[in-house]
N, C-alpha and C. Protein backbone atom coordinates (compact mmCIF):
# COMPACT_ATOMS: atom_id res chain seq x y z
N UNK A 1 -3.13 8.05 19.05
CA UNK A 1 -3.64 8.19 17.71
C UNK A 1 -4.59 9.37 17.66
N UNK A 2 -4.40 10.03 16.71
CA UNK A 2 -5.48 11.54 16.36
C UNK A 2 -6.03 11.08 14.81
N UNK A 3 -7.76 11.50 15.15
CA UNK A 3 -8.38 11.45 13.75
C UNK A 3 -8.19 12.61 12.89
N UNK A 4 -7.77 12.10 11.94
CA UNK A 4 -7.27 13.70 10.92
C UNK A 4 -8.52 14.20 10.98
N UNK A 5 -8.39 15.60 10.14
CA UNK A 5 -9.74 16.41 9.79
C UNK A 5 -10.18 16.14 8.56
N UNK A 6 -9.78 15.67 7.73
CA UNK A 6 -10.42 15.10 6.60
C UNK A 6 -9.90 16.45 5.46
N UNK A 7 -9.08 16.84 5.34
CA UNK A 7 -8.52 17.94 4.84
C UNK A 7 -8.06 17.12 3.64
N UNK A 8 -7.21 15.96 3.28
CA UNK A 8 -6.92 15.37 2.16
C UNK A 8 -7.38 14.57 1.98
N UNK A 9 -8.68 14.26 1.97
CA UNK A 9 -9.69 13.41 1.47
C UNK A 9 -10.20 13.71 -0.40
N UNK A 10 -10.00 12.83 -1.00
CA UNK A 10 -10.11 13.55 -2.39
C UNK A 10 -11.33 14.24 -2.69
N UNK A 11 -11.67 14.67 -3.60
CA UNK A 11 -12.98 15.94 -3.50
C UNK A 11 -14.32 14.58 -3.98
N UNK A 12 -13.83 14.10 -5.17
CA UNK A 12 -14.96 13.03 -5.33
C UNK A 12 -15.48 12.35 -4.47
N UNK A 13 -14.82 12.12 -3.33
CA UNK A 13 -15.18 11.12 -2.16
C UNK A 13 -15.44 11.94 -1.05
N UNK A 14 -15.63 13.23 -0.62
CA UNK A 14 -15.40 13.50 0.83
C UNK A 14 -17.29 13.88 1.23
N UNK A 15 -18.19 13.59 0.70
CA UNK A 15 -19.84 13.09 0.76
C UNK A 15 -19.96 11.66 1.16
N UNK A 16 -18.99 11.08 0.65
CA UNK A 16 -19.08 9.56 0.95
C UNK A 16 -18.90 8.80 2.07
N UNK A 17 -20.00 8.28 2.60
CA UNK A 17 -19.73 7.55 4.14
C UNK A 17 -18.78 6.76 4.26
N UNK A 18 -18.09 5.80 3.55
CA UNK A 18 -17.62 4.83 3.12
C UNK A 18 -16.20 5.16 2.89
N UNK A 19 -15.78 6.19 2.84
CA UNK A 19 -14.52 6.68 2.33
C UNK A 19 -13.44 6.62 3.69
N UNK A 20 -13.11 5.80 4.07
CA UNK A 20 -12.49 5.89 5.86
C UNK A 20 -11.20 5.03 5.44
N UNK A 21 -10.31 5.51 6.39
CA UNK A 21 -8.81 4.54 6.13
C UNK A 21 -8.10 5.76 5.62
N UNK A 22 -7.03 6.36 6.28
CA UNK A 22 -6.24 7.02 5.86
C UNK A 22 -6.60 7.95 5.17
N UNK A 23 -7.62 9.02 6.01
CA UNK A 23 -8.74 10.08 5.48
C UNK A 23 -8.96 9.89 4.04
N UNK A 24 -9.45 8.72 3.79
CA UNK A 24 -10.34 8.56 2.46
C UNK A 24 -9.39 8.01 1.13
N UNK A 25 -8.04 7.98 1.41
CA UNK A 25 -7.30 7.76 0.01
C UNK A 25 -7.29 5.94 0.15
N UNK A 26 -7.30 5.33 0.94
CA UNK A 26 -7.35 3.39 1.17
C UNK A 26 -8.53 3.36 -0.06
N UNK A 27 -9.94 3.95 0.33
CA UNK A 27 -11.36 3.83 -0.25
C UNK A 27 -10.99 4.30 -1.80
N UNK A 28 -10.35 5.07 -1.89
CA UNK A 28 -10.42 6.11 -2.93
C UNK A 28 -9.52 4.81 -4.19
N UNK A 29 -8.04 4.69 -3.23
CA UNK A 29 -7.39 4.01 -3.52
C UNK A 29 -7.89 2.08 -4.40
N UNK A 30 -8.57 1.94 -3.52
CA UNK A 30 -9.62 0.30 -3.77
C UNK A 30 -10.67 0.71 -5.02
N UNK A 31 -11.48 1.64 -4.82
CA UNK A 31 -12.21 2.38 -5.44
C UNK A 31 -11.45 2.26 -7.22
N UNK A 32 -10.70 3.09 -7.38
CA UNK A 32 -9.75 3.24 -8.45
C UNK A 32 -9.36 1.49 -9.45
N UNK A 33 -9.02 0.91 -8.06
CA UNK A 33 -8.20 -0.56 -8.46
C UNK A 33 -9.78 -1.20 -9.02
N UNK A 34 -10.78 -1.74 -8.39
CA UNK A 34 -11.85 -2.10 -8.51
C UNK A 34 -12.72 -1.70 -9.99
N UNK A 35 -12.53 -0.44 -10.40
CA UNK A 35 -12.82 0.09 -11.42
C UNK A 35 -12.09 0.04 -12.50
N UNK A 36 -11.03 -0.33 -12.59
CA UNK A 36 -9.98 -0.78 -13.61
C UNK A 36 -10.00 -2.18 -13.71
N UNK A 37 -10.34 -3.19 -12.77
CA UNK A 37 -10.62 -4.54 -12.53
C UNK A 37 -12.43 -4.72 -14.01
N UNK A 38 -13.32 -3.75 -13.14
CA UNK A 38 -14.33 -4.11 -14.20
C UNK A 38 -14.10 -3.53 -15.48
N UNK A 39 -13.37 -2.53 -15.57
CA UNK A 39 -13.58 -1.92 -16.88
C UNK A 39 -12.25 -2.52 -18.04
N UNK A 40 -11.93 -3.26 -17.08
CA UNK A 40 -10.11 -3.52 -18.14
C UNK A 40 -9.70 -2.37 -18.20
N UNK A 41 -9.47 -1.06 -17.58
CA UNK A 41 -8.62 0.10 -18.16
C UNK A 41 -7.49 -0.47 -16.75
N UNK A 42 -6.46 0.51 -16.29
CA UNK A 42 -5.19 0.35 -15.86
C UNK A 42 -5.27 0.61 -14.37
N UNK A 43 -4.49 0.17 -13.40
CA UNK A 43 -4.66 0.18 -12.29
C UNK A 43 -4.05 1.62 -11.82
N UNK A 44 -4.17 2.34 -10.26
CA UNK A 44 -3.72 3.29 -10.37
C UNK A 44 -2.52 3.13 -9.44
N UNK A 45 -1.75 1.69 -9.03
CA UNK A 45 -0.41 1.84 -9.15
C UNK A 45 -0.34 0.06 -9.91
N UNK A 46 0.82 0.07 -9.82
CA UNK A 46 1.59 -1.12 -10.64
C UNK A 46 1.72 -2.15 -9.74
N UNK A 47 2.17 -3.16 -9.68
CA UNK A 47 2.25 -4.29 -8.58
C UNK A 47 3.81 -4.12 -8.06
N UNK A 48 4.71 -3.28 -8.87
CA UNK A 48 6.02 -3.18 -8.81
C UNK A 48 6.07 -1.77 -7.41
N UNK A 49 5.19 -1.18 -8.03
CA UNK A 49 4.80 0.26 -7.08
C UNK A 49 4.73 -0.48 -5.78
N UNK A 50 3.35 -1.14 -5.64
CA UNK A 50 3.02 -1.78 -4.73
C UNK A 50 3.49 -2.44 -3.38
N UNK A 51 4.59 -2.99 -4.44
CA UNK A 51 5.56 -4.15 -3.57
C UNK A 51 6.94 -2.99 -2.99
N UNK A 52 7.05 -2.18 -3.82
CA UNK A 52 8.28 -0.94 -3.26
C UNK A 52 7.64 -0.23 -1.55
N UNK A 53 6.72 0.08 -1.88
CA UNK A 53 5.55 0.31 -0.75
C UNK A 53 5.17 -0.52 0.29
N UNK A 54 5.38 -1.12 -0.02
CA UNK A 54 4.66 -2.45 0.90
C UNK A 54 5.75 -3.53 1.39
N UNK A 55 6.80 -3.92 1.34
CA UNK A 55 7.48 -4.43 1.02
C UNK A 55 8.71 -3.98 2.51
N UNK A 56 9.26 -2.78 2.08
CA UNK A 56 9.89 -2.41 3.49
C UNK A 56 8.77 -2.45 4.91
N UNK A 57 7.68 -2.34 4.85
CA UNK A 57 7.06 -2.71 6.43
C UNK A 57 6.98 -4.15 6.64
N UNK A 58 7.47 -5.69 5.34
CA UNK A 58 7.13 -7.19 5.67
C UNK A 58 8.87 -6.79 6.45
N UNK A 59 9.63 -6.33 5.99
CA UNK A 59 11.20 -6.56 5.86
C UNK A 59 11.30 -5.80 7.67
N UNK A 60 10.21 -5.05 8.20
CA UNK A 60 10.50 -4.19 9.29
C UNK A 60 10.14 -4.90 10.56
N UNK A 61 8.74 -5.69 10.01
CA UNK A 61 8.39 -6.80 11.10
C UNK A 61 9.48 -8.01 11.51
N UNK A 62 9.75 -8.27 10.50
CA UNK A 62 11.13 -9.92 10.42
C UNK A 62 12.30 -9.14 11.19
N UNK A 63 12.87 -7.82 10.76
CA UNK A 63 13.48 -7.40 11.64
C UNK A 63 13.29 -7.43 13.58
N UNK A 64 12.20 -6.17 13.30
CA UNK A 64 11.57 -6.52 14.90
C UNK A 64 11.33 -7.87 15.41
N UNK A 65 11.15 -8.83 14.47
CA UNK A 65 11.19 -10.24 15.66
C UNK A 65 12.38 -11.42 15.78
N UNK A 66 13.48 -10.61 14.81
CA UNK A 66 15.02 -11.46 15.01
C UNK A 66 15.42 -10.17 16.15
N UNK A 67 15.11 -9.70 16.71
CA UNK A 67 15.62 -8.52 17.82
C UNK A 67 16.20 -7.48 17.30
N UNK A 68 15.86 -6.83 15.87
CA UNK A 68 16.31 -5.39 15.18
C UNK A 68 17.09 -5.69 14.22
N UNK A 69 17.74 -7.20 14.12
CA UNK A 69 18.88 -7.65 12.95
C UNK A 69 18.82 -6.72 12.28
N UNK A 70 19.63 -6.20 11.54
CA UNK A 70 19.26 -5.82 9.94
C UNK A 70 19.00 -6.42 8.80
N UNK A 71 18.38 -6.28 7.72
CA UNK A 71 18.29 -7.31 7.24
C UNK A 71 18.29 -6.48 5.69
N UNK A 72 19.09 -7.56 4.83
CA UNK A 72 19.44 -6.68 3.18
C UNK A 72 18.04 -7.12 2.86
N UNK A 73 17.09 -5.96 2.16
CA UNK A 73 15.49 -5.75 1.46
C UNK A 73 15.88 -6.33 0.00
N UNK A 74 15.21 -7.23 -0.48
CA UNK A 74 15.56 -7.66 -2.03
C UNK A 74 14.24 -7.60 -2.57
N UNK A 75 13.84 -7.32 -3.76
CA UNK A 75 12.90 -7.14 -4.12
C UNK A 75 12.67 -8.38 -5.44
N UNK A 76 11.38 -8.59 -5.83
CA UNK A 76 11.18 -9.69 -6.88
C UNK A 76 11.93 -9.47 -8.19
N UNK A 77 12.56 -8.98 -8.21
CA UNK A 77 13.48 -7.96 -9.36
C UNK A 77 14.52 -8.15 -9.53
N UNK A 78 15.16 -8.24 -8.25
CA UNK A 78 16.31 -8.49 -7.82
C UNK A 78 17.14 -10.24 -8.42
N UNK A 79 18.33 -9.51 -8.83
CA UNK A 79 18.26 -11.40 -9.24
C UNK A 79 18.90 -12.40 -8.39
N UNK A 80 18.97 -11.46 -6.70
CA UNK A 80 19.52 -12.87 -5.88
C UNK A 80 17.99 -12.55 -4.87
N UNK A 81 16.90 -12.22 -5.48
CA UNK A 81 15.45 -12.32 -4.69
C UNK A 81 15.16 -14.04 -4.26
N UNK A 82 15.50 -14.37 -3.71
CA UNK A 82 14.44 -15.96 -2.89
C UNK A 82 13.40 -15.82 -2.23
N UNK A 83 12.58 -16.12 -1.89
CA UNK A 83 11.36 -16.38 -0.97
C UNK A 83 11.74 -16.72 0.44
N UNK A 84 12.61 -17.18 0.62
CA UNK A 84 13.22 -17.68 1.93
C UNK A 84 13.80 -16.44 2.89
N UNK A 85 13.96 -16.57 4.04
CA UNK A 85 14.82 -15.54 4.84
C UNK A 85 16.11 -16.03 4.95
């Protein structure tokens, strides 16, 4: 593992001690969500975003521990999506 240089750290945040995780965009990222949480304005992704993102690394682990299976990715969208494997 190498610590970046902090080169894409957003400009509002790169003074900020606190700004750590994926040179500053995790903070930046929470930061954003948190502030749309108090203010009622809009998040800065969608839960749909979210889950597109997030979603192939749950589907990569279940793989890696059936021994690489492949496995078809369905999303909550999807209309044969179950909860089940």
């Amino acid at each position: 593992m190498a610590e970046l240089d902090g080169r894409w750290m957003p400009p509002a945040y790169e003074k900020n001690p606190k700004a750590t995780g994926h040179d500053g965009m995790d903070y930046a990222m929470l930061d954003h969500f948190f502030e749309a949480v108090r203010s009622g304005g809009e998040a800065p992704i969608s839960v749909k975003e979210g889950l597109i993102m997030t979603l192939p690394g749950i589907y990569a682990e279940e793989s890696a521990k059936r021994g690489g299976e492949v496995l078809r990715m369905r999303y909550p969208w999807d209309e044969d999506w179950k909860t089940e494997w």
